[in-house]
Protein backbone atom coordinates (compact mmCIF):
# COMPACT_ATOMS: atom_id res chain seq x y z
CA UNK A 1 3.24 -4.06 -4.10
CA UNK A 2 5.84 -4.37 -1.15
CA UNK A 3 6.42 -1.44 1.08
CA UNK A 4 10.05 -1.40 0.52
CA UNK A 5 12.78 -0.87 2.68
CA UNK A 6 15.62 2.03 2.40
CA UNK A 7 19.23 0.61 2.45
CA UNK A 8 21.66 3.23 3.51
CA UNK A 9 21.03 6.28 3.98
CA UNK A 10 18.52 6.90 1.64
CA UNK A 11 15.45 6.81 4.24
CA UNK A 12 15.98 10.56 5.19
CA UNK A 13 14.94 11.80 1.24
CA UNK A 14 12.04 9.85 1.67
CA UNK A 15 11.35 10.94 5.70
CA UNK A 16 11.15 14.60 3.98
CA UNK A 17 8.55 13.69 1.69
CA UNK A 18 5.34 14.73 2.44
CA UNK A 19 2.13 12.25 0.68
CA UNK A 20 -0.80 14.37 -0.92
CA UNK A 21 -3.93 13.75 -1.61
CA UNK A 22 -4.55 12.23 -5.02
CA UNK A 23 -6.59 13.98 -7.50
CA UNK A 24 -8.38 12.96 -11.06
CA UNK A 25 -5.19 14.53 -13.08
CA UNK A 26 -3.06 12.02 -11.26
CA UNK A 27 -5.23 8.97 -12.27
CA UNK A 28 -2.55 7.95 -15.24
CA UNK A 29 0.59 8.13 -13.29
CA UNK A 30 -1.56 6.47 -10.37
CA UNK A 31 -2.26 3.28 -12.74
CA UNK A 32 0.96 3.52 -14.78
CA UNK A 33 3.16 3.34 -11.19
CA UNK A 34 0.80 0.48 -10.05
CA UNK A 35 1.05 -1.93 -13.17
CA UNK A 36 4.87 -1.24 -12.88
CA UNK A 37 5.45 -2.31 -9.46
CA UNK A 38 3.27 -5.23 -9.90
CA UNK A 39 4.81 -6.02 -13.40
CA UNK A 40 7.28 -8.78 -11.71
CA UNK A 41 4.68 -10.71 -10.03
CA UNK A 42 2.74 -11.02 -13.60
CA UNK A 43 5.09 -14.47 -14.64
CA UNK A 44 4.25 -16.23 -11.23
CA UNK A 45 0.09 -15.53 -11.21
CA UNK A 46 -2.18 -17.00 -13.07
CA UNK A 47 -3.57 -13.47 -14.04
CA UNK A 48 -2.83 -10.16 -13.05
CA UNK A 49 -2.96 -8.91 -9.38
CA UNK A 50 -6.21 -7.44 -8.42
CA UNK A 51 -4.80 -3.64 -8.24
CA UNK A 52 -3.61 -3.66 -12.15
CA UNK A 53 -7.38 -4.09 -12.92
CA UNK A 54 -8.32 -1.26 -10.85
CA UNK A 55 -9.02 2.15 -12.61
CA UNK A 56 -8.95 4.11 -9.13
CA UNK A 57 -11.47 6.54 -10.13
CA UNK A 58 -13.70 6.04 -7.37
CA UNK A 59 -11.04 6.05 -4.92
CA UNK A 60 -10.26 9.05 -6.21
CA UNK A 61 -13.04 10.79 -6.13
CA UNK A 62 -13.87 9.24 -2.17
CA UNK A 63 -10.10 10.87 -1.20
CA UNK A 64 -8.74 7.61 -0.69
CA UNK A 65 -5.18 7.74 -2.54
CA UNK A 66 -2.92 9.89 -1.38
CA UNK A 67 0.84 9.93 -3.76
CA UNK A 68 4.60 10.64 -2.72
CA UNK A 69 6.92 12.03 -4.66
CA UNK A 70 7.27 14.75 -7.62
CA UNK A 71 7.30 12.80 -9.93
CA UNK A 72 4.88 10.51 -8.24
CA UNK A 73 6.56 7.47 -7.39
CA UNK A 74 4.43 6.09 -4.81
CA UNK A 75 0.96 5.02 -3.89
CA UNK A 76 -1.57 3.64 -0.87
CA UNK A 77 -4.61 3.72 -0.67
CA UNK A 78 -6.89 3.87 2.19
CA UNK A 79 -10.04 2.71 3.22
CA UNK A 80 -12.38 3.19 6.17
CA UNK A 81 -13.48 0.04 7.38
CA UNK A 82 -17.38 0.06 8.00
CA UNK A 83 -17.50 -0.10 11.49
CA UNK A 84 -15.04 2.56 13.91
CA UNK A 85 -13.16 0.17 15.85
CA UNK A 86 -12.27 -2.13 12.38
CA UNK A 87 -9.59 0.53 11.79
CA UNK A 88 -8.24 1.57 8.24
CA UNK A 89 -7.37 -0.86 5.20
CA UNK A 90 -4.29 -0.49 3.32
CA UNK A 91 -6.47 -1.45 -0.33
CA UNK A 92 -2.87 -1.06 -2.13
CA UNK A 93 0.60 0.35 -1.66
CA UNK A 94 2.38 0.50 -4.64
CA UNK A 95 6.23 1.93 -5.52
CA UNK A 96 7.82 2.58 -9.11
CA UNK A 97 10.48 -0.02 -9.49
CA UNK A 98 13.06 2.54 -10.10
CA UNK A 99 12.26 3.85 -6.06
CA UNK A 100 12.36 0.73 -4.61
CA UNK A 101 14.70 0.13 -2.18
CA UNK A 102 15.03 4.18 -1.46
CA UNK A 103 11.95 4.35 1.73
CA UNK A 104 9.23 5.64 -0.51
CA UNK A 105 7.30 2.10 0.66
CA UNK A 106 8.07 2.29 4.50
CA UNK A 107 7.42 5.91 3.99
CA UNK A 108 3.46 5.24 3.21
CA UNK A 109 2.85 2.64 5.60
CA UNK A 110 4.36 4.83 8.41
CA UNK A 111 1.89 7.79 6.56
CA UNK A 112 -0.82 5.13 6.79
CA UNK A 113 -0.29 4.78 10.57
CA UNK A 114 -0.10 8.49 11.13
CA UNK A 115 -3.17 8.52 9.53
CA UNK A 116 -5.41 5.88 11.45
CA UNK A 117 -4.22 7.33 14.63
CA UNK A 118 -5.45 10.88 13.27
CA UNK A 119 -8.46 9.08 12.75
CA UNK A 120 -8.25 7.80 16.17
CA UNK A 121 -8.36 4.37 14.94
CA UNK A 122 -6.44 1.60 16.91
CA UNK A 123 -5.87 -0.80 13.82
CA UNK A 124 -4.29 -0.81 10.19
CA UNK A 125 -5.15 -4.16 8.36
CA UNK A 126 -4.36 -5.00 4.87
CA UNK A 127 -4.34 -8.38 2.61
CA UNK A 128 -1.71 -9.42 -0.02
CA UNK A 129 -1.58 -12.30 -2.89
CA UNK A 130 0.20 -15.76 -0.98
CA UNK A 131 2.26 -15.85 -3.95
CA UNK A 132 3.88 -12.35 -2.96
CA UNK A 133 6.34 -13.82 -0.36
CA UNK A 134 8.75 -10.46 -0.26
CA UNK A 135 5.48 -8.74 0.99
CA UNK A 136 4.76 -11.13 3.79
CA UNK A 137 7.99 -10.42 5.01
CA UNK A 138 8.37 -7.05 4.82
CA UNK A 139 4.67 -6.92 6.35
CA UNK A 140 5.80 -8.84 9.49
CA UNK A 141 8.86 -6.62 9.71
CA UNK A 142 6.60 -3.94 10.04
CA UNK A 143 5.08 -5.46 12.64
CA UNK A 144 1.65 -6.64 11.29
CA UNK A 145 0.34 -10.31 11.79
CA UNK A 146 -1.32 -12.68 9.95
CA UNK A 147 -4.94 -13.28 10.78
CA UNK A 148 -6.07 -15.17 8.08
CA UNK A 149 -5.95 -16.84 4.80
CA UNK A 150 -8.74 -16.99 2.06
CA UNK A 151 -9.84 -17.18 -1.25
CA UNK A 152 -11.35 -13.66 -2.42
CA UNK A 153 -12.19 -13.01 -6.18
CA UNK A 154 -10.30 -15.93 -7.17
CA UNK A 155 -7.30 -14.95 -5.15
CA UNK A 156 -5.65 -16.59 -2.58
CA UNK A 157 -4.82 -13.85 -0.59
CA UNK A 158 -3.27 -13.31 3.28
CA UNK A 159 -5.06 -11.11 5.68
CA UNK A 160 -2.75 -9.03 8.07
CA UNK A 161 -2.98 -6.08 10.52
CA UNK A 162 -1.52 -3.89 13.33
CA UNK A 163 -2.23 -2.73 16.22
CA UNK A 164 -1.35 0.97 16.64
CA UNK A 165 -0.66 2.57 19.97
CA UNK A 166 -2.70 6.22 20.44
């Protein structure tokens, strides 16, 4: 889903928030925040988006999903890419419709640049549905660019990333 962006003042509440590492117990809020934020995108596909289908056990279990929020209202999850110097993959970002618009989404992309750097990883790349126009904007607001497009799984998806300074 689309990072989203804080009108107002809003952004410092979710500045303060600190994202924690996911764990099995938060599996059903994970999936029940996901297939909510993706729930408007459901009347313009042709099937669900890829992450609705996911059960995230097994990025679980690796440490990849880290939540915001108490309740959760927020998710990313990220991926080591095989080789160092391909940099992290943002797999998903997701926000509960009723956060939207508050900074929880700009909140875990800037937490997913923290992180690569931690890493020591130059590069944050990430793909989203064509269809999913808000996202391609917000994306390139954020400072990514496109580097490709391509059919994957029966999706036509846009490939993006970022360079990150160290």
């Amino acid at each position: 889903m689309s990072p989203d962006e804080s009108p107002g003042g809003s952004a410092r509440a979710a500045d303060d928030l600190v994202p924690r590492q996911a764990t099995a117990s938060d599996l059903p809020v994970i999936r029940h925040v996901v297939r909510a934020a993706y729930a408007p995108y459901l009347d313009r596909m042709d099937r669900p988006p890829a992450p609705v289908s996911n059960d995230y056990r097994a990025e679980a279990g690796a440490g990849q999903i880290w939540v915001l929020g108490e309740p959760v209202v927020g998710v990313i999850v990220l991926i080591g890419q095989d080789e160092p110097d391909d940099g992290l993959l943002v797999e998903n970002v997701a926000v509960s419709p009723a956060a939207q618009g508050t900074g929880i989404g700009r909140r875990l992309m800037e937490f997913a640049e923290q992180r690569a750097i931690a890493l020591g990883l130059a590069r944050l790349s990430l793909y989203t549905n064509e269809i999913m126009t808000e996202n391609l904007a917000i994306y390139a607001r954020l400072g990514y660019r496109e580097t490709g497009r391509r059919t994957e799984d029966g999706y036509s998806r846009v490939f993006m990333e970022k360079l990150l300074a160290p």
